[in-house]
Protein backbone atom coordinates (compact mmCIF):
# COMPACT_ATOMS: atom_id res chain seq x y z
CA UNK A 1 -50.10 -55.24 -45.63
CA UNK A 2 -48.13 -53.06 -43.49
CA UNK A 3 -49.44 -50.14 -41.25
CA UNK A 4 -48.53 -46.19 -43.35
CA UNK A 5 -47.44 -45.12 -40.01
CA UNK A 6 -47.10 -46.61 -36.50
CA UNK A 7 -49.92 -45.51 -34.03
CA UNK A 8 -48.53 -42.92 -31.75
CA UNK A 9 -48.08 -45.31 -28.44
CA UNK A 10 -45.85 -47.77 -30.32
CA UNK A 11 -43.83 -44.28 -31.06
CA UNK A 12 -43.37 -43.15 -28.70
CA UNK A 13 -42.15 -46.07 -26.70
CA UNK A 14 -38.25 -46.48 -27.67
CA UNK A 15 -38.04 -43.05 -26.60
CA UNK A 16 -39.10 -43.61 -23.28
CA UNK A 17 -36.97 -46.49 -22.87
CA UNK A 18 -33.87 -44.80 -24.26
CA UNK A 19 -34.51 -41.92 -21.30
CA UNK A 20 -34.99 -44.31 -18.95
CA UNK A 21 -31.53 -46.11 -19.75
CA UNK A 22 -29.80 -42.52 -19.81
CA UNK A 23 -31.12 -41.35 -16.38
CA UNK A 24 -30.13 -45.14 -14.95
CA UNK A 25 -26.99 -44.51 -16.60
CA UNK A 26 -26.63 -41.25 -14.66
CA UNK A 27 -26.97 -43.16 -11.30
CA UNK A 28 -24.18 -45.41 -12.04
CA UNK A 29 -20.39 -44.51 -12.36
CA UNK A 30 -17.50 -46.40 -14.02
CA UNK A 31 -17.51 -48.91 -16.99
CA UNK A 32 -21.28 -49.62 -16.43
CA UNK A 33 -22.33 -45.91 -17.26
CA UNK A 34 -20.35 -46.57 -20.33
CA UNK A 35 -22.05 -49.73 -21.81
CA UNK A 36 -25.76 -48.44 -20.57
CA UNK A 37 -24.55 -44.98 -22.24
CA UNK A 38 -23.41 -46.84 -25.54
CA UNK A 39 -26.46 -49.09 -25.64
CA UNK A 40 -28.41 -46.06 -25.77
CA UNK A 41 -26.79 -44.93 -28.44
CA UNK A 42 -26.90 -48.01 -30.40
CA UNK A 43 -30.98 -48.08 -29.99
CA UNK A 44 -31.10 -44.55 -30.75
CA UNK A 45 -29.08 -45.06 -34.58
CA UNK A 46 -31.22 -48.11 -34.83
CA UNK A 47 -34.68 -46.11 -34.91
CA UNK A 48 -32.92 -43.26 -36.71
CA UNK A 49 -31.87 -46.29 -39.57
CA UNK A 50 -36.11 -47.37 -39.70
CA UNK A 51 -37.44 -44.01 -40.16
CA UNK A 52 -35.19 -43.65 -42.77
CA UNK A 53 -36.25 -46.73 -44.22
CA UNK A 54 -40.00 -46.15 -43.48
CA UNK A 55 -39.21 -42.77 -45.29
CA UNK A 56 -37.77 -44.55 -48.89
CA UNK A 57 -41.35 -46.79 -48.39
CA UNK A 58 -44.18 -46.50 -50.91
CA UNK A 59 -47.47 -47.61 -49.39
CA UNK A 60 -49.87 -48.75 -52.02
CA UNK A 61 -53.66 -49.21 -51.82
């Protein structure tokens, strides 16, 4: 039903957007850098929460 493992494109992906939000947030100053700085880190625990859930999965034939 569901893919063993992602395909390596769809990987990589959030981690490109979470760079790209940390360099933009490194272009802007005040409260802004904040919230773009603590979105990242929102996204970042969110992939950190699947792989741990895509770790506890069994896939069966």
């Amino acid at each position: 039903m569901y893919p063993a493992r992602l395909p390596e494109p769809l990987s990589a992906r959030p981690k490109r957007r979470i760079l790209r939000l940390a360099l933009v947030a490194g272009l802007v100053d005040g409260p802004i850098r904040r919230t773009l700085l603590g979105i990242a880190q929102v996204v970042m625990l969110g992939e950190l929460a699947v792989n741990r859930a895509l770790d506890r999965v069994e896939v069966t034939d």
